[in-house]
PDB file of N, CA and C in Angstrom:
ATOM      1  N   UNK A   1     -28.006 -18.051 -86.762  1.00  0.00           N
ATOM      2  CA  UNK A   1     -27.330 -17.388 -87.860  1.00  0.00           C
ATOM      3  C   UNK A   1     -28.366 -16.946 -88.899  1.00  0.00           C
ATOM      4  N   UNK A   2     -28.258 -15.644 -89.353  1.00  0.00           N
ATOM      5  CA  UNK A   2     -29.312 -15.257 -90.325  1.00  0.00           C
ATOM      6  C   UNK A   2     -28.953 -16.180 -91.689  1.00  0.00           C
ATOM      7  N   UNK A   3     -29.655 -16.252 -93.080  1.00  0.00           N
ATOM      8  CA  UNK A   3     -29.573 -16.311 -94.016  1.00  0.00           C
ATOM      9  C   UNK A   3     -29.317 -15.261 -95.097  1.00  0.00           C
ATOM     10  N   UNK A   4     -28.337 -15.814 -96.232  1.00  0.00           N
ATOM     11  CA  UNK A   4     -28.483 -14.444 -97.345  1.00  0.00           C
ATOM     12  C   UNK A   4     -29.118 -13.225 -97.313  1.00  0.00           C
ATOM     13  N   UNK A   5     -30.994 -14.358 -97.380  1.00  0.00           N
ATOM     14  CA  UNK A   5     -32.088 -13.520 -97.512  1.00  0.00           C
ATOM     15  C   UNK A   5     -32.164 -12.624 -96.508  1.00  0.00           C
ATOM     16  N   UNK A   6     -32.074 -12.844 -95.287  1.00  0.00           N
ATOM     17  CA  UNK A   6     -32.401 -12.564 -94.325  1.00  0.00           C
ATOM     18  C   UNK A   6     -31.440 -11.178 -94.084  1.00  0.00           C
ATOM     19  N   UNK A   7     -30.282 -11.201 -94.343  1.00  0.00           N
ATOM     20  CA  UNK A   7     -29.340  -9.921 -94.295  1.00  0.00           C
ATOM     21  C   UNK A   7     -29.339  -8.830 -95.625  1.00  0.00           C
ATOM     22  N   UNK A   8     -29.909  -9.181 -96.569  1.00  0.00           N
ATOM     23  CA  UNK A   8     -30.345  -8.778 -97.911  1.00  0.00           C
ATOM     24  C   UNK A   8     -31.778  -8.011 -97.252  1.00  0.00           C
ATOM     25  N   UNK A   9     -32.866  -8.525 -97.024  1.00  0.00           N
ATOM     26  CA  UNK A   9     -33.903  -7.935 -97.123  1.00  0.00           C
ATOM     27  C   UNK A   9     -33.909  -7.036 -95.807  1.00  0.00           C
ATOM     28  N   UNK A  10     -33.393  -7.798 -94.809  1.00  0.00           N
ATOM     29  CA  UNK A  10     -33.075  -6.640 -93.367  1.00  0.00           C
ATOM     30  C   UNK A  10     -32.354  -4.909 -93.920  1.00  0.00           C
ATOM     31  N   UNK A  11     -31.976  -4.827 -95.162  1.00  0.00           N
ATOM     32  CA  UNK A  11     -30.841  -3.667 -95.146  1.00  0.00           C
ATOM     33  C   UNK A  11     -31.383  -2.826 -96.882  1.00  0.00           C
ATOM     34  N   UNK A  12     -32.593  -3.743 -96.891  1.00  0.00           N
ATOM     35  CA  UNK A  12     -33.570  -2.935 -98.099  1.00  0.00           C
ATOM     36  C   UNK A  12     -32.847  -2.881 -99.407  1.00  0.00           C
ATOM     37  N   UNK A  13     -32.050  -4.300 -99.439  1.00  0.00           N
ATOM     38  CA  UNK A  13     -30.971  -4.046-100.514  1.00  0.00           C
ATOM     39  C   UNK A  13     -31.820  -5.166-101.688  1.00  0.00           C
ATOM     40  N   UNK A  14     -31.916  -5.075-103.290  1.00  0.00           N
ATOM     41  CA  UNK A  14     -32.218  -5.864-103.753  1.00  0.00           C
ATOM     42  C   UNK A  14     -31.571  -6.932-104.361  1.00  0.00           C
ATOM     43  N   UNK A  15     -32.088  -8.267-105.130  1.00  0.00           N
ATOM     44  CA  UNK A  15     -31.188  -8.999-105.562  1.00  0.00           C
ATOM     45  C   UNK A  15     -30.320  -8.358-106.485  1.00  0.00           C
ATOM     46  N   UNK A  16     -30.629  -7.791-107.316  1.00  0.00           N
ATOM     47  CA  UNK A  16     -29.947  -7.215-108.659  1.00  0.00           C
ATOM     48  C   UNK A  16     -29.290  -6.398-108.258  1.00  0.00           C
ATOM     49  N   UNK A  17     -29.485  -5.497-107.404  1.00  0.00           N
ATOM     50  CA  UNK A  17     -28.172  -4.649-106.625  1.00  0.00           C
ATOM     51  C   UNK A  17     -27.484  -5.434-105.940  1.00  0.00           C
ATOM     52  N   UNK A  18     -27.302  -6.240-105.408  1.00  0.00           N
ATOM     53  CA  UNK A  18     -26.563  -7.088-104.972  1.00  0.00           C
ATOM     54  C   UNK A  18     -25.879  -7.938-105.671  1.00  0.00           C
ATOM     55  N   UNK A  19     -26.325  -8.186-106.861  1.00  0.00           N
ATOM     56  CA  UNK A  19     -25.886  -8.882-107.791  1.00  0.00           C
ATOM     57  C   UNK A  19     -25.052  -7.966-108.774  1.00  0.00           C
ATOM     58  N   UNK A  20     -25.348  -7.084-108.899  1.00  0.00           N
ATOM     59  CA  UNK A  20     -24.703  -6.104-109.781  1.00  0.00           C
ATOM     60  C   UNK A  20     -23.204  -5.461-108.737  1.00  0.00           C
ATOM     61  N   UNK A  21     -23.585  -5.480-107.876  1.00  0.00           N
ATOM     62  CA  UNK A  21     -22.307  -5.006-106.449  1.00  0.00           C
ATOM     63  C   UNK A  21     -21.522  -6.136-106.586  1.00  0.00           C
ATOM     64  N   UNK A  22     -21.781  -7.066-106.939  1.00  0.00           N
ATOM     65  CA  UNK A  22     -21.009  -8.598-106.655  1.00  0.00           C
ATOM     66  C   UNK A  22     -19.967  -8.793-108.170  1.00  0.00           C
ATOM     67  N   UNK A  23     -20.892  -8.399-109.104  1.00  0.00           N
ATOM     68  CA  UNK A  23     -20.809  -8.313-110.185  1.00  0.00           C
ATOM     69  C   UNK A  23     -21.024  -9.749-110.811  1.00  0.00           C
ATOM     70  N   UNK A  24     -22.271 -10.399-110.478  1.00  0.00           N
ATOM     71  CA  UNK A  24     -22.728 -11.486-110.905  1.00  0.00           C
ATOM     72  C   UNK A  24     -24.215 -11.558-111.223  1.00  0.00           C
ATOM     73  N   UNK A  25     -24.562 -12.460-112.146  1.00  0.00           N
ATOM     74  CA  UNK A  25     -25.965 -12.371-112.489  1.00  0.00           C
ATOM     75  C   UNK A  25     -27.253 -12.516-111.329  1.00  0.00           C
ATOM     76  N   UNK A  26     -28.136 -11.849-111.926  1.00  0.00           N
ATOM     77  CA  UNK A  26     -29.195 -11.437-110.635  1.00  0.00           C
ATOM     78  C   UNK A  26     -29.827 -13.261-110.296  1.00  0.00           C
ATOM     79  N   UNK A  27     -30.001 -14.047-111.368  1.00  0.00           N
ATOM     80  CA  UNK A  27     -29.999 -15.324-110.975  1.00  0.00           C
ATOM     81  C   UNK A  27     -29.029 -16.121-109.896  1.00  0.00           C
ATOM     82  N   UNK A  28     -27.699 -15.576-110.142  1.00  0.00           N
ATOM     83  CA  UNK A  28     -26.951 -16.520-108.832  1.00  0.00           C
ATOM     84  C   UNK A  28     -27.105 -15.933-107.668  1.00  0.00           C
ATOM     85  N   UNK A  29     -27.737 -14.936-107.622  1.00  0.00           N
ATOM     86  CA  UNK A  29     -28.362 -14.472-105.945  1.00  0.00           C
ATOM     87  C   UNK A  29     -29.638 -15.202-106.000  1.00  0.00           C
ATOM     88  N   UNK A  30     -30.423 -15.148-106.881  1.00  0.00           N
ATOM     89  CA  UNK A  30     -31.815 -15.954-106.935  1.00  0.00           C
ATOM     90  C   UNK A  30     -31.444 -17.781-105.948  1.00  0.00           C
ATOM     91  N   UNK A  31     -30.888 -18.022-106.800  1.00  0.00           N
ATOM     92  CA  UNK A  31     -30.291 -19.420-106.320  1.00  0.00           C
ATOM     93  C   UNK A  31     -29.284 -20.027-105.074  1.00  0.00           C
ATOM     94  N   UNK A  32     -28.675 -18.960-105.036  1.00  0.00           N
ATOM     95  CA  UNK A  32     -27.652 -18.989-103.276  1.00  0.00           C
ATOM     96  C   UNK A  32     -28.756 -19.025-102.144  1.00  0.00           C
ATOM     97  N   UNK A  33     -30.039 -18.291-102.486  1.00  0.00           N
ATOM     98  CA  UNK A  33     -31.294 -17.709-101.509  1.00  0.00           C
ATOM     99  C   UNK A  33     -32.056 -18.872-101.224  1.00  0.00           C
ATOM    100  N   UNK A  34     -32.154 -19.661-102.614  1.00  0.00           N
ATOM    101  CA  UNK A  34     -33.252 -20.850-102.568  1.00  0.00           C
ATOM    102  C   UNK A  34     -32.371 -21.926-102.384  1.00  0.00           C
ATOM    103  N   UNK A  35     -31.241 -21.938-102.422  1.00  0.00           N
ATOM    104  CA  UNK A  35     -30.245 -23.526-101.888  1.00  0.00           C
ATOM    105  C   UNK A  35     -30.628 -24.616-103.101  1.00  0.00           C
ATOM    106  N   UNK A  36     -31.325 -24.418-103.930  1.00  0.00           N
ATOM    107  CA  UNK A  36     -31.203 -25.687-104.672  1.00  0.00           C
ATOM    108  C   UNK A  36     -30.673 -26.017-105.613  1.00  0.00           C
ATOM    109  N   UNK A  37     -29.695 -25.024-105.892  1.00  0.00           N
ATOM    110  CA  UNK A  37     -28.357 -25.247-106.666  1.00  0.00           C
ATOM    111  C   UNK A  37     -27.107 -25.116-106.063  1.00  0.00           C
ATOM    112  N   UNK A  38     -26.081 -25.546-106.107  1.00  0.00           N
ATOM    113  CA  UNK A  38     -24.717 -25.740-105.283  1.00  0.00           C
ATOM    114  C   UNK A  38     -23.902 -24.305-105.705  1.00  0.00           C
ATOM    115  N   UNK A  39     -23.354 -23.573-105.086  1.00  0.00           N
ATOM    116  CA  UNK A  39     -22.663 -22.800-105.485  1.00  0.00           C
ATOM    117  C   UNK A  39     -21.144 -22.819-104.969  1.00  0.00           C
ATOM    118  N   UNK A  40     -20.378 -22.303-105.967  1.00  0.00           N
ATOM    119  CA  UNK A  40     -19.033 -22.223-105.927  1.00  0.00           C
ATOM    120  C   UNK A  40     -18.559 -21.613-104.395  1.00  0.00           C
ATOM    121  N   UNK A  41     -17.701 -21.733-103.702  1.00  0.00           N
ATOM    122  CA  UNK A  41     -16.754 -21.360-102.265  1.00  0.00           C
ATOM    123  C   UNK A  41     -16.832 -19.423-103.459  1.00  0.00           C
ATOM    124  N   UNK A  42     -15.983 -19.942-104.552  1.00  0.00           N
ATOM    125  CA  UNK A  42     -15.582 -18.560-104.997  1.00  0.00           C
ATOM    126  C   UNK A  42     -16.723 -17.592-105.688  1.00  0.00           C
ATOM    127  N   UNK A  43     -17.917 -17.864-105.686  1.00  0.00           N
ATOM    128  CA  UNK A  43     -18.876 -16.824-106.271  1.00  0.00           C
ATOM    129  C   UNK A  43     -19.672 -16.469-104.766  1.00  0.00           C
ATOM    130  N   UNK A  44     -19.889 -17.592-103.650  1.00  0.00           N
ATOM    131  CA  UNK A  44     -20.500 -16.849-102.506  1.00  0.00           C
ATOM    132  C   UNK A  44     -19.312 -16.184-102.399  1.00  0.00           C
ATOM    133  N   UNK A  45     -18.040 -16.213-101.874  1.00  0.00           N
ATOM    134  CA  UNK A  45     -17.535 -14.936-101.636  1.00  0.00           C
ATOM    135  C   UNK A  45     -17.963 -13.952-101.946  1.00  0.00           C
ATOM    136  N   UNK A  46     -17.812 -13.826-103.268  1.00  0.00           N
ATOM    137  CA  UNK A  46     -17.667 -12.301-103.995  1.00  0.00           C
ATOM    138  C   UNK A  46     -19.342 -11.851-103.568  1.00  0.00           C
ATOM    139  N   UNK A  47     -20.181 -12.626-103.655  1.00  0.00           N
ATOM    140  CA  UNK A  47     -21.753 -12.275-103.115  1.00  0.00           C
ATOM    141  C   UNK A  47     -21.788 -11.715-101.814  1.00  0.00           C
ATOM    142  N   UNK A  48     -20.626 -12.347-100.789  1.00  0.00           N
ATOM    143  CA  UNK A  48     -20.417 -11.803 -99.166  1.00  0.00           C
ATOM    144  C   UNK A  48     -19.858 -10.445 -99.013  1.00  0.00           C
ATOM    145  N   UNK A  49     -19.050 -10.596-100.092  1.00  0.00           N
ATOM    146  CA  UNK A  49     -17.858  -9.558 -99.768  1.00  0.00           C
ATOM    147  C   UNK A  49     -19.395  -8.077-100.472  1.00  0.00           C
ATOM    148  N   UNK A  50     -19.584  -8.329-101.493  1.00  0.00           N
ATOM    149  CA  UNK A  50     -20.272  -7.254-101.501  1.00  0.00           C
ATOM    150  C   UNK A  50     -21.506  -6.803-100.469  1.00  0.00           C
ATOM    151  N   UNK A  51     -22.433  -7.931 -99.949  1.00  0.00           N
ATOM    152  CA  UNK A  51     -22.894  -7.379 -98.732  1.00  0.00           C
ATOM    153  C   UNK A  51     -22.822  -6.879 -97.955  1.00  0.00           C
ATOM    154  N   UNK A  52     -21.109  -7.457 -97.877  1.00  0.00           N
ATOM    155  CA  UNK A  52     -20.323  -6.557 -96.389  1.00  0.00           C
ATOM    156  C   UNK A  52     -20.358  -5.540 -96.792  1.00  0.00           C
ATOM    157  N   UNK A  53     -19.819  -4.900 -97.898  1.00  0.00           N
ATOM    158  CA  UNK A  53     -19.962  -3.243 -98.288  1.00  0.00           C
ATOM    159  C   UNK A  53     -20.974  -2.656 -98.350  1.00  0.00           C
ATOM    160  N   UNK A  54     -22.278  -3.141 -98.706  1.00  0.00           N
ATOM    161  CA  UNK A  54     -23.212  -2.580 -98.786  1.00  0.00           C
ATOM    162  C   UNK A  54     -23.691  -2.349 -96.922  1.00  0.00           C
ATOM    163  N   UNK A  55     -23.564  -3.001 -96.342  1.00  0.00           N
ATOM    164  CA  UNK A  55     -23.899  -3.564 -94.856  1.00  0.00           C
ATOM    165  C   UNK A  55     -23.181  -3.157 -93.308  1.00  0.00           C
ATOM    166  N   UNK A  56     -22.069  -2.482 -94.295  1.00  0.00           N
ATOM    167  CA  UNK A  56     -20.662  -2.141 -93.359  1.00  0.00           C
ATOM    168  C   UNK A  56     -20.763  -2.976 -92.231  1.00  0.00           C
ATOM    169  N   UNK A  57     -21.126  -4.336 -92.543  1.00  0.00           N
ATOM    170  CA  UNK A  57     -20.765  -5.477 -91.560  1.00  0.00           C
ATOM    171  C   UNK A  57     -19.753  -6.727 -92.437  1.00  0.00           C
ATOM    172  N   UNK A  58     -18.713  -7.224 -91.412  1.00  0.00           N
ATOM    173  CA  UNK A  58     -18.265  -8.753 -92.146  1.00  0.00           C
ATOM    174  C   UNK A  58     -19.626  -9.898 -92.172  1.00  0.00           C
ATOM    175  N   UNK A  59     -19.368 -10.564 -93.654  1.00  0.00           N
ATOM    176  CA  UNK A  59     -20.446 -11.219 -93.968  1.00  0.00           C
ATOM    177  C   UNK A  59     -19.865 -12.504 -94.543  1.00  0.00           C
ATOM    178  N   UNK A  60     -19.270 -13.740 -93.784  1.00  0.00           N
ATOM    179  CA  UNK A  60     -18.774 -14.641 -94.269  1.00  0.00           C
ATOM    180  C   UNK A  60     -18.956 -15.739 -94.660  1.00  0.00           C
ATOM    181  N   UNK A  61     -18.662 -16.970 -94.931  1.00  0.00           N
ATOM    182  CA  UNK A  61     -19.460 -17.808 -95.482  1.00  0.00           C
ATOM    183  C   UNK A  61     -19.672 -18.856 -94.163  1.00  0.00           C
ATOM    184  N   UNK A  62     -18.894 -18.761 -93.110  1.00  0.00           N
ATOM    185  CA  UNK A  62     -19.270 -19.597 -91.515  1.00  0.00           C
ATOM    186  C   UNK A  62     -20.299 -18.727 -91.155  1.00  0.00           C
ATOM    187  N   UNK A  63     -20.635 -17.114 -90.874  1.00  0.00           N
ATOM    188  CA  UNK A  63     -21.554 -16.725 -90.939  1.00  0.00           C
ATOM    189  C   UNK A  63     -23.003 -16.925 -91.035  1.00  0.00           C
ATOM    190  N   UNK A  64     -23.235 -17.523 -92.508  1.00  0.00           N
ATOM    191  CA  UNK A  64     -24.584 -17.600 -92.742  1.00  0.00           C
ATOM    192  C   UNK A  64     -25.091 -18.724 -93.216  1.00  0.00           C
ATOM    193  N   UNK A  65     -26.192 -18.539 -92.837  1.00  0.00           N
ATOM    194  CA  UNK A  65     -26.961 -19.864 -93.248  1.00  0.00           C
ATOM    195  C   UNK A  65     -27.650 -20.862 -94.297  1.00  0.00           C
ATOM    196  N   UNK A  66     -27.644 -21.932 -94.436  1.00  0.00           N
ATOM    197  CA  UNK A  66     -28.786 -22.166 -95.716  1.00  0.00           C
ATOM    198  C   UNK A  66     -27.652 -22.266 -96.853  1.00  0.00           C
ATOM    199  N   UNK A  67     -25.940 -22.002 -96.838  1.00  0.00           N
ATOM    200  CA  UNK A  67     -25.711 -21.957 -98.377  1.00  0.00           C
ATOM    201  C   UNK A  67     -25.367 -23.231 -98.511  1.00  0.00           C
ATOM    202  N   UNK A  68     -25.662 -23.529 -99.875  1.00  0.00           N
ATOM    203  CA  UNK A  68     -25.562 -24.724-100.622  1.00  0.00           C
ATOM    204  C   UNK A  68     -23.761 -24.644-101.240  1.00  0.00           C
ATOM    205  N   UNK A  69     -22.938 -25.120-100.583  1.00  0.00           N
ATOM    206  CA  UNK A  69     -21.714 -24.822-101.421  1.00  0.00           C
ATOM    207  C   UNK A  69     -20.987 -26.456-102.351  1.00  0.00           C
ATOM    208  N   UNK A  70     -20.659 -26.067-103.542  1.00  0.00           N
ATOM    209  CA  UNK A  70     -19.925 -26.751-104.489  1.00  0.00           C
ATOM    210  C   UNK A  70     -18.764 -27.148-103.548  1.00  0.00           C
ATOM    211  N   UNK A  71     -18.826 -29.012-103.364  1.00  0.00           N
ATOM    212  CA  UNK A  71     -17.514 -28.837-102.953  1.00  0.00           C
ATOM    213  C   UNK A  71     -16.973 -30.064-104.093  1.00  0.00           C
ATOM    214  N   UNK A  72     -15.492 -29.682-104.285  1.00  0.00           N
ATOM    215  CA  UNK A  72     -14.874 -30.474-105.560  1.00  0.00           C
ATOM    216  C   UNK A  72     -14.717 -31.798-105.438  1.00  0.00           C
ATOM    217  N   UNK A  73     -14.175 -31.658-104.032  1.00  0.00           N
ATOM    218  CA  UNK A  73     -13.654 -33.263-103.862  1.00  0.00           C
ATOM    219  C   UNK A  73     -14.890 -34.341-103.736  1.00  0.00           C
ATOM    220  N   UNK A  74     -15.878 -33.577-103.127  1.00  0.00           N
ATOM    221  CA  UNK A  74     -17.242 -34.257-103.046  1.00  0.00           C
ATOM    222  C   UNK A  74     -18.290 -34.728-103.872  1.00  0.00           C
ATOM    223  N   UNK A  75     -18.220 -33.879-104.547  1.00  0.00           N
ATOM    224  CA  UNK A  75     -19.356 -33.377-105.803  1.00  0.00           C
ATOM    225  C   UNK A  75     -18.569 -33.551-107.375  1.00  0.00           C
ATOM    226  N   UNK A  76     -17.376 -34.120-107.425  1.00  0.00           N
ATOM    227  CA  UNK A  76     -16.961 -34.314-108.782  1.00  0.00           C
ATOM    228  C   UNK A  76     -17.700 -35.616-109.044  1.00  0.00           C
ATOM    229  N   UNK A  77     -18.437 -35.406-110.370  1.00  0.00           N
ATOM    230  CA  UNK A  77     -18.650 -37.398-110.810  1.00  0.00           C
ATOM    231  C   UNK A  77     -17.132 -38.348-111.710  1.00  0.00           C
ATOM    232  N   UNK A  78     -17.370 -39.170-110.917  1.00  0.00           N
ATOM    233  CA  UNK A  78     -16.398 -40.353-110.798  1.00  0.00           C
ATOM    234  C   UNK A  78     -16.742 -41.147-112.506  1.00  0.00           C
ATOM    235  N   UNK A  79     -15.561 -40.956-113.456  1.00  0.00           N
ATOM    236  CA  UNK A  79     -15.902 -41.126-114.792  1.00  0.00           C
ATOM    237  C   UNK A  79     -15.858 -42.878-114.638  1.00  0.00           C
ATOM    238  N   UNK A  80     -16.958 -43.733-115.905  1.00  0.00           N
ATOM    239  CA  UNK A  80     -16.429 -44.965-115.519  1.00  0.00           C
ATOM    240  C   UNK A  80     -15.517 -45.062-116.786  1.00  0.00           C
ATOM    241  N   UNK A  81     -14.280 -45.025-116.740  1.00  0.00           N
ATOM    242  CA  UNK A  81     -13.259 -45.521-117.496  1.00  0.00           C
ATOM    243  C   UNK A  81     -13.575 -47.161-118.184  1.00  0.00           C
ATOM    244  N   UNK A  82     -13.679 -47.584-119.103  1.00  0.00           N
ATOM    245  CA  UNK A  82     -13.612 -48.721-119.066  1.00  0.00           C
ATOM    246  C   UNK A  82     -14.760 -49.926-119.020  1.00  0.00           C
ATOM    247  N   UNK A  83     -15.445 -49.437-118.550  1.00  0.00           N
ATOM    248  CA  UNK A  83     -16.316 -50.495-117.746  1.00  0.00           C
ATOM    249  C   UNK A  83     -17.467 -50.702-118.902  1.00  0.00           C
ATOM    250  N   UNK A  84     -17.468 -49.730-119.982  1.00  0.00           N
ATOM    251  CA  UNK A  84     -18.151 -49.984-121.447  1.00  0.00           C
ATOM    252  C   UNK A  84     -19.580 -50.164-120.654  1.00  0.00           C
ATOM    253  N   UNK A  85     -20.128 -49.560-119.745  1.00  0.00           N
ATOM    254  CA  UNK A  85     -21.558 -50.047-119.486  1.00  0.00           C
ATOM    255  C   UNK A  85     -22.251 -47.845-119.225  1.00  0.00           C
ATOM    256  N   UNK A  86     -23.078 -48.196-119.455  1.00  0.00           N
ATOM    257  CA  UNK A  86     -23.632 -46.649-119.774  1.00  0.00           C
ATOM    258  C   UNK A  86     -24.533 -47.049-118.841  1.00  0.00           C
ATOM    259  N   UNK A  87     -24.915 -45.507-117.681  1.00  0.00           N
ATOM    260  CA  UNK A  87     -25.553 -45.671-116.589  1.00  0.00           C
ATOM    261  C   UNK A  87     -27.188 -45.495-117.468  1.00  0.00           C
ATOM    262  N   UNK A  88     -28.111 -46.284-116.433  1.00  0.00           N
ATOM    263  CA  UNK A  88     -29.352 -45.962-116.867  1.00  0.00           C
ATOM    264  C   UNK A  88     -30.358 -44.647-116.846  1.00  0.00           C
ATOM    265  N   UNK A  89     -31.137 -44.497-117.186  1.00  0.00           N
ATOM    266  CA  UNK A  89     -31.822 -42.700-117.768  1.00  0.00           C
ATOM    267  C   UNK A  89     -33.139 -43.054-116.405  1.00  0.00           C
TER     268      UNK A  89
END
């Protein structure tokens, strides 16, 4: 399976056009590319969906590779209610 990058730079398209097609900042393409920030199910969409247009190919998120996705149920932190003890720094 290719990556972001990999279907982005194959089709001579840049981040900021891509980002601007998506209608999201040229940083959250920066960061979907490098995986080391989690991104939302709902902002890679809108990042796919505009590739696909630019690409006149479907570009989905089983598709491709490398993305880092936000998931809620996983990735929420667990508040300590109660427990009056503050985690360490």
């Amino acid at each position: 399976m290719p990556t972001l990058r990999d279907l982005r730079e194959q089709h001579y398209i840049s981040q900021r056009e891509l980002a601007e097609a998506a209608g999201v900042a040229e940083a959250t393409v920066q960061r979907m590319e490098e995986a080391k920030v989690r991104t939302t199910p709902k902002t890679a969409s809108k990042v796919l969906k505009a590739l696909s247009l630019k690409i006149g190919q479907e570009v989905t998120i089983d598709t491709i590779e490398g993305l880092n996705l936000y998931n809620v149920m996983r990735d929420r932190r667990k508040p300590n209610k109660g427990s009056g003890k503050t985690e360490a720094a």
